[in-house]
C-alpha atoms as a PDB file:
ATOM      1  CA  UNK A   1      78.751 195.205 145.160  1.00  0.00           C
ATOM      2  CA  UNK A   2      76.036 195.496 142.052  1.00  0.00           C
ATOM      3  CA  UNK A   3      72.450 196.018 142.924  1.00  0.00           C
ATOM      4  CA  UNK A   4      71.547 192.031 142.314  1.00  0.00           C
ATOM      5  CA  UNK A   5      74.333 190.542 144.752  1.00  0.00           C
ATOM      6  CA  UNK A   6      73.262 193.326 147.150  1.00  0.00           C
ATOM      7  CA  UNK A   7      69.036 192.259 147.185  1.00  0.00           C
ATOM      8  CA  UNK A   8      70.642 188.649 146.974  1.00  0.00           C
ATOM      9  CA  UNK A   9      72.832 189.498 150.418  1.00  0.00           C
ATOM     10  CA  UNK A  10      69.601 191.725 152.284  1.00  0.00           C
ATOM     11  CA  UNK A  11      67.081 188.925 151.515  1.00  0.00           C
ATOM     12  CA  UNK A  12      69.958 186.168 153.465  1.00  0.00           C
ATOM     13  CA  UNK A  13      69.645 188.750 156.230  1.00  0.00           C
ATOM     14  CA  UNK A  14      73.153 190.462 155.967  1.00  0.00           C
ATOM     15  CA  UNK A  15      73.408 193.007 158.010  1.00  0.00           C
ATOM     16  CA  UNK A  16      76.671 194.056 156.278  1.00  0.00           C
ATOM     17  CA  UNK A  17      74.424 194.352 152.845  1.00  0.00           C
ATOM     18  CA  UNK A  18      72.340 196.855 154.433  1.00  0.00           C
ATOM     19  CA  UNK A  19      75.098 198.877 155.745  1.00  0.00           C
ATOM     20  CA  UNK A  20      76.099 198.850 151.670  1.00  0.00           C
ATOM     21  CA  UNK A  21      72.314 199.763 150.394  1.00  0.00           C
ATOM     22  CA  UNK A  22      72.629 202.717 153.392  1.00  0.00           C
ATOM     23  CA  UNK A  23      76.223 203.725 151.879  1.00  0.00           C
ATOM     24  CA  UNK A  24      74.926 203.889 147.945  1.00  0.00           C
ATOM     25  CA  UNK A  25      71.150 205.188 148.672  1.00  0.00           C
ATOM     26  CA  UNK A  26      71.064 207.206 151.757  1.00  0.00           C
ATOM     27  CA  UNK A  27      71.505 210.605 150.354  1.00  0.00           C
ATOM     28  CA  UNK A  28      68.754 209.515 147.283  1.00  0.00           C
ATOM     29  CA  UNK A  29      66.490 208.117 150.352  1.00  0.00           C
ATOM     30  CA  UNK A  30      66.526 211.693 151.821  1.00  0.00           C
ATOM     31  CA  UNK A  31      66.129 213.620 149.116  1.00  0.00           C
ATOM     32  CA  UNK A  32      62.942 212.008 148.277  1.00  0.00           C
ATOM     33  CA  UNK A  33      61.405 212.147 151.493  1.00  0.00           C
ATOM     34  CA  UNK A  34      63.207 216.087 151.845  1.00  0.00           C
ATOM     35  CA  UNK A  35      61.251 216.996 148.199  1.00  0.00           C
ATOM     36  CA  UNK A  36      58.096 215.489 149.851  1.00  0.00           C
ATOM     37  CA  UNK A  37      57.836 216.860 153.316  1.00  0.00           C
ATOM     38  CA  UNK A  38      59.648 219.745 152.634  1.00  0.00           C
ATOM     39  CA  UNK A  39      62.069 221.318 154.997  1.00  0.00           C
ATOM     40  CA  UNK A  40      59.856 223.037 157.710  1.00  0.00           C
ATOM     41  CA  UNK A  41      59.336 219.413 158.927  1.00  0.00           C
ATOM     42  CA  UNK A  42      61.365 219.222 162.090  1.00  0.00           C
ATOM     43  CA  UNK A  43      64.834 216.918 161.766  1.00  0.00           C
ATOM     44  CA  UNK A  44      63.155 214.112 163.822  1.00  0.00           C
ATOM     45  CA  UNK A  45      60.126 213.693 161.683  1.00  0.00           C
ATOM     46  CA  UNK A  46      62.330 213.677 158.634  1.00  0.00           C
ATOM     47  CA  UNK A  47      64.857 211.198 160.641  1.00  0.00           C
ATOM     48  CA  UNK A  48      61.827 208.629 161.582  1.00  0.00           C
ATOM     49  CA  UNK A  49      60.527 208.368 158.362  1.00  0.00           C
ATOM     50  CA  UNK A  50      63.948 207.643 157.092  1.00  0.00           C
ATOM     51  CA  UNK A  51      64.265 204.622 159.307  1.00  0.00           C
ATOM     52  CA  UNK A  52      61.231 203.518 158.443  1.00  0.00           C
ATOM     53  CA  UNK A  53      62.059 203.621 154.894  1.00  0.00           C
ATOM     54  CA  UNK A  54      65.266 201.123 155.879  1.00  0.00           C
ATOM     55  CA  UNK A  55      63.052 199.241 157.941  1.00  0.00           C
ATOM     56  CA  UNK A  56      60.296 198.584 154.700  1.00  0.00           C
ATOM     57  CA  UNK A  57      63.370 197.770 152.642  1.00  0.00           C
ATOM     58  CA  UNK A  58      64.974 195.519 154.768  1.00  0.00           C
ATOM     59  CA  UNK A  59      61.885 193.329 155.772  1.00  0.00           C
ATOM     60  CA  UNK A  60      60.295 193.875 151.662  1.00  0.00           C
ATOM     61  CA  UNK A  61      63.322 192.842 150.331  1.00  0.00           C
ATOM     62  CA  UNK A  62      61.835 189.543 148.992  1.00  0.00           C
ATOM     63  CA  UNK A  63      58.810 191.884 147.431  1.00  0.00           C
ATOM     64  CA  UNK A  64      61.755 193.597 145.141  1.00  0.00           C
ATOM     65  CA  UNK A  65      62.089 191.630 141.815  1.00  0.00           C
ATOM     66  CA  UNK A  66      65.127 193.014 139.816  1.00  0.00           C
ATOM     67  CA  UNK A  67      64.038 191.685 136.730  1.00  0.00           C
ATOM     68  CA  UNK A  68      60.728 194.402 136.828  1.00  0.00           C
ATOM     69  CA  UNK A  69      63.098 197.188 137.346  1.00  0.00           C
ATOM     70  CA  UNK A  70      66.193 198.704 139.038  1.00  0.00           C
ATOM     71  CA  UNK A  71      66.791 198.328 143.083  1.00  0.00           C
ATOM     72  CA  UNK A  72      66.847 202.655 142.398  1.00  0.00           C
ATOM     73  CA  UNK A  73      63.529 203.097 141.699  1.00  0.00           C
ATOM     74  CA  UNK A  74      62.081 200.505 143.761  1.00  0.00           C
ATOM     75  CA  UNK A  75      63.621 202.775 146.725  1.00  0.00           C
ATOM     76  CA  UNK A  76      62.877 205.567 145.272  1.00  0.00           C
ATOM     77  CA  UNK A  77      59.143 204.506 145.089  1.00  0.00           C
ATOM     78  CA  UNK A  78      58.818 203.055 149.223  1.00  0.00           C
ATOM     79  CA  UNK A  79      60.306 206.233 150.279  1.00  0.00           C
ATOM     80  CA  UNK A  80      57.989 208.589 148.149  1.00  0.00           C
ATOM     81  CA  UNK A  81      54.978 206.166 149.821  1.00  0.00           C
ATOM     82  CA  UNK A  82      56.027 206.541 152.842  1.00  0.00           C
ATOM     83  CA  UNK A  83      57.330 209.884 153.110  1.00  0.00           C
ATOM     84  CA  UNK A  84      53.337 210.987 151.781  1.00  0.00           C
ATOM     85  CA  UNK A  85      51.983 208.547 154.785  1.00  0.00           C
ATOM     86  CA  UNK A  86      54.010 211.066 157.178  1.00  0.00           C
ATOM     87  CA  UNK A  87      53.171 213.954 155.564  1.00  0.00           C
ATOM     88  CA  UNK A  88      49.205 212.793 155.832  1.00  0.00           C
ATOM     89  CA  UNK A  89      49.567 211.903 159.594  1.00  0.00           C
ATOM     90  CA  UNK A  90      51.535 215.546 159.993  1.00  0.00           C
ATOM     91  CA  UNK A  91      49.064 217.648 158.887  1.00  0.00           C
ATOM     92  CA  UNK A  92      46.619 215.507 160.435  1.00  0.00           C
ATOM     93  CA  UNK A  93      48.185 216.179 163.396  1.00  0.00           C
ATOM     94  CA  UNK A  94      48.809 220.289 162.635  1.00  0.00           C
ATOM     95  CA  UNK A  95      45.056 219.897 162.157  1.00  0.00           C
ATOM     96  CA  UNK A  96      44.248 218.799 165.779  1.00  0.00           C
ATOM     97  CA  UNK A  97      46.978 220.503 167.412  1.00  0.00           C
ATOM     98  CA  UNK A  98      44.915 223.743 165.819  1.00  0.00           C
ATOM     99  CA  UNK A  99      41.449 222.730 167.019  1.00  0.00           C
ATOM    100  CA  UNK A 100      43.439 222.381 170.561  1.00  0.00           C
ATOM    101  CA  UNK A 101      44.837 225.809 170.500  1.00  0.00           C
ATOM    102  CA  UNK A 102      41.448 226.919 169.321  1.00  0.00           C
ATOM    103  CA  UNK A 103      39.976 225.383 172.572  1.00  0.00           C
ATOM    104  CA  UNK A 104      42.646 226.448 175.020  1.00  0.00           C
ATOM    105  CA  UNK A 105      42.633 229.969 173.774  1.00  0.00           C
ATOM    106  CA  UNK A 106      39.046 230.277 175.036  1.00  0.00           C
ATOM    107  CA  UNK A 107      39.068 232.658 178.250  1.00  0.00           C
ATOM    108  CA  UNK A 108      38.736 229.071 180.378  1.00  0.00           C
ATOM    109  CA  UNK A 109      35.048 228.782 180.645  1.00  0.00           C
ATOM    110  CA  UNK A 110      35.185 224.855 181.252  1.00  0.00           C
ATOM    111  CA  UNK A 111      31.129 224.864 180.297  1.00  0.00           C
ATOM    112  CA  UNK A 112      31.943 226.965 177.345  1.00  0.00           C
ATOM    113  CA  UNK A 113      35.027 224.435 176.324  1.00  0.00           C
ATOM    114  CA  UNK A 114      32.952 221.607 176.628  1.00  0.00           C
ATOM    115  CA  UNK A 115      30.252 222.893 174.683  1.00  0.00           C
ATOM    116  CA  UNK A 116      32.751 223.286 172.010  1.00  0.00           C
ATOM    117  CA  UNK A 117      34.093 220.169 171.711  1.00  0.00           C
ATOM    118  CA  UNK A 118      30.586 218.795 171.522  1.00  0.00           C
ATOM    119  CA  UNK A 119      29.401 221.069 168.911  1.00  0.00           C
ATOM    120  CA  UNK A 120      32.652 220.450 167.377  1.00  0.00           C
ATOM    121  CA  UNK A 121      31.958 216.678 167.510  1.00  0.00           C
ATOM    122  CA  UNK A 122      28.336 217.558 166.156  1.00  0.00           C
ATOM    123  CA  UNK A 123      29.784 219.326 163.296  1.00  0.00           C
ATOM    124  CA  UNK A 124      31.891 216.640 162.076  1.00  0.00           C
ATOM    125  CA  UNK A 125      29.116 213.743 162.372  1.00  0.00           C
ATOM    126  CA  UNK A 126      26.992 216.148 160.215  1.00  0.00           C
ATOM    127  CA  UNK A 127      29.865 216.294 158.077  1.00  0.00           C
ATOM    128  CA  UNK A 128      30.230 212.618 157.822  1.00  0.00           C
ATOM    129  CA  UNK A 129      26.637 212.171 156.588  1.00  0.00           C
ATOM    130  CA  UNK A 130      27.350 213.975 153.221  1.00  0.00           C
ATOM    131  CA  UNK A 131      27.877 211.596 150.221  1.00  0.00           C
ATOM    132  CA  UNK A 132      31.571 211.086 149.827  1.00  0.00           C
ATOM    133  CA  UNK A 133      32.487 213.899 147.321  1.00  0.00           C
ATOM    134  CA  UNK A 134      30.937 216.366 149.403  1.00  0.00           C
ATOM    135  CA  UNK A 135      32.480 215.278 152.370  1.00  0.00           C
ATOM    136  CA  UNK A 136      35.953 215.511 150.853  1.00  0.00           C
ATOM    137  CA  UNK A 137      35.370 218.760 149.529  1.00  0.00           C
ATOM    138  CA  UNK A 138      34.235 220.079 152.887  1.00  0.00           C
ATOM    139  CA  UNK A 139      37.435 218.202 154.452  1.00  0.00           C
ATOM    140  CA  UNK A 140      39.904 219.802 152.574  1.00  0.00           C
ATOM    141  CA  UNK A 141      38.000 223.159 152.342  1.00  0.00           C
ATOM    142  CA  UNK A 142      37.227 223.966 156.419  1.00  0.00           C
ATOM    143  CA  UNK A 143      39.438 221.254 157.999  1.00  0.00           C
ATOM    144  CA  UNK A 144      42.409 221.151 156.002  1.00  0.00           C
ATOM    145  CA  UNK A 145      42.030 224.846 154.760  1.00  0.00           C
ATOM    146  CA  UNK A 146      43.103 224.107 151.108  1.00  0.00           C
ATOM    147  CA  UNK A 147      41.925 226.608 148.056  1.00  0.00           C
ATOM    148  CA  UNK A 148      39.064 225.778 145.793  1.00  0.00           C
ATOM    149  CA  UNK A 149      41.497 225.411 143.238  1.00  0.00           C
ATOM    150  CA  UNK A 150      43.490 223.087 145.005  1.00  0.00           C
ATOM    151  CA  UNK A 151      40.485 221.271 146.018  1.00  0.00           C
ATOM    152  CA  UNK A 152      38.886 221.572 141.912  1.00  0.00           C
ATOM    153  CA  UNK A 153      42.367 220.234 140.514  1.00  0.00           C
ATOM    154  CA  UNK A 154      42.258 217.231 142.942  1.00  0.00           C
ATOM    155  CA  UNK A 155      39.128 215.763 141.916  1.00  0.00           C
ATOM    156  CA  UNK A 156      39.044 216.978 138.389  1.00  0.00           C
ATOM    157  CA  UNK A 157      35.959 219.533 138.361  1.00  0.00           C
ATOM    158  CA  UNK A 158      35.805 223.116 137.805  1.00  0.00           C
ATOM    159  CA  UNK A 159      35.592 225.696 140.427  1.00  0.00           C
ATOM    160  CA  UNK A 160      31.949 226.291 140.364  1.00  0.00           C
ATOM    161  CA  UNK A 161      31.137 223.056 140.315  1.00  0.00           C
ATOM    162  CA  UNK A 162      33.186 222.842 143.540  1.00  0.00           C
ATOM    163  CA  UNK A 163      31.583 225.984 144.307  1.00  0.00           C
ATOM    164  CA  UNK A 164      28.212 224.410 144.092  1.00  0.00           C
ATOM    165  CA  UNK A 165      28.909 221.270 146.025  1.00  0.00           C
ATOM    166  CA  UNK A 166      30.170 223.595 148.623  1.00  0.00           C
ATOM    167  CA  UNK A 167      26.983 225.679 148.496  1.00  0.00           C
ATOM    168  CA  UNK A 168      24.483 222.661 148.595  1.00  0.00           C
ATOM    169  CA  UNK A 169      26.413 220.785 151.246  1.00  0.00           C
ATOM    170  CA  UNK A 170      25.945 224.061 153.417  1.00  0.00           C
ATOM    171  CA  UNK A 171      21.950 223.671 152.651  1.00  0.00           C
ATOM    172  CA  UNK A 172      22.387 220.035 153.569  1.00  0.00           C
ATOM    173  CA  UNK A 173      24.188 220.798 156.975  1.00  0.00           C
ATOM    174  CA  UNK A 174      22.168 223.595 157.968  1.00  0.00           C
ATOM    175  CA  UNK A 175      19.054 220.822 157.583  1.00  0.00           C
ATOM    176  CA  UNK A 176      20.810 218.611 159.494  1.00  0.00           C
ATOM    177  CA  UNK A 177      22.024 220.545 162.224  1.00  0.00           C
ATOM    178  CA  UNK A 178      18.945 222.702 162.890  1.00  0.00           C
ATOM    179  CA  UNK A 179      17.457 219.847 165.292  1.00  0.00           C
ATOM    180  CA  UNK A 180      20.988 220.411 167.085  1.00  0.00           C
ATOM    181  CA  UNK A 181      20.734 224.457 167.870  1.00  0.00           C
ATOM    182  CA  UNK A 182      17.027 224.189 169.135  1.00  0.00           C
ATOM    183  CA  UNK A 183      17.599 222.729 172.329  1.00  0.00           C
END
């Protein structure tokens, strides 16, 4: 079955068509979510995002128009986009699993905990009130722990200027957060 008798066969709902697209593209659908999340994702995480790559393509189908390109690269491209929407939500998740352990490794002090996790909360509301550049750049600097020049090739400006923005949004913080440490 060609690629054009096999979008006609998905968008009439054929179950037997999909079984087909899963025969031809399975092993291309996993290598591009494998190349983005990498292997030290676990099996399962790897394994949902799969299915929900099937799941896009089956109920997109209609979205898929062959004469703007092959059925290959349309797949190629939902399973990229989707396969970066887990990795976002893992390392989202790493991140709070972290400030968890970070908590729970405290000797148990349920004052002290709680004291955390408001100052915690404190920190990220001042955070929130930079201008969006700064914000990002303390984002992926304290909370997502990437270099400065990951963080300077990402939004196309040179180290010092990230540097900078890093040194000012400090000044900025401290401002705000004074009010915060004096009661």
């Amino acid at each position: 079955m060609d690629d054009r008798e096999l979008v006609d066969e998905i968008k009439k709902q054929n179950t037997e068509a999909l079984d087909q697209l899963i025969l031809q593209y399975s092993k291309l659908i996993y290598g591009v979510i494998g190349s983005v999340l990498g292997e030290r994702h676990e099996r399962v995480e790897i394994e949902e995002c799969y299915n929900d790559v099937l799941l896009i393509l089956w109920y997109k189908i209609d979205s898929f128009q062959i004469k703007k390109g092959q059925l290959k690269n349309w797949i190629i491209s939902i399973a990229k986009f989707k396969a970066l929407d887990y990795k976002r939500k893992l390392k989202q998740k790493h991140i709070e699993q972290t400030i968890e352990q970070l908590i729970l490794q405290d000797d148990g002090d349920v004052e002290k905990v709680l004291l955390k996790e408001e100052e915690k909360e404190f920190v990220l509301q001042a955070i929130h009130q930079l201008d969006d550049v700064d914000h990002n750049i303390f984002y992926r600097r304290y909370i997502a722990d990437e270099s400065i020049e990951d963080i300077s090739n990402g939004l196309h400006m040179s180290t010092s200027a990230v540097y900078t923005r890093l040194s000012r949004g400090k000044q900025k913080l401290k401002r705000v957060m004074e009010g915060y440490y004096e009661l």
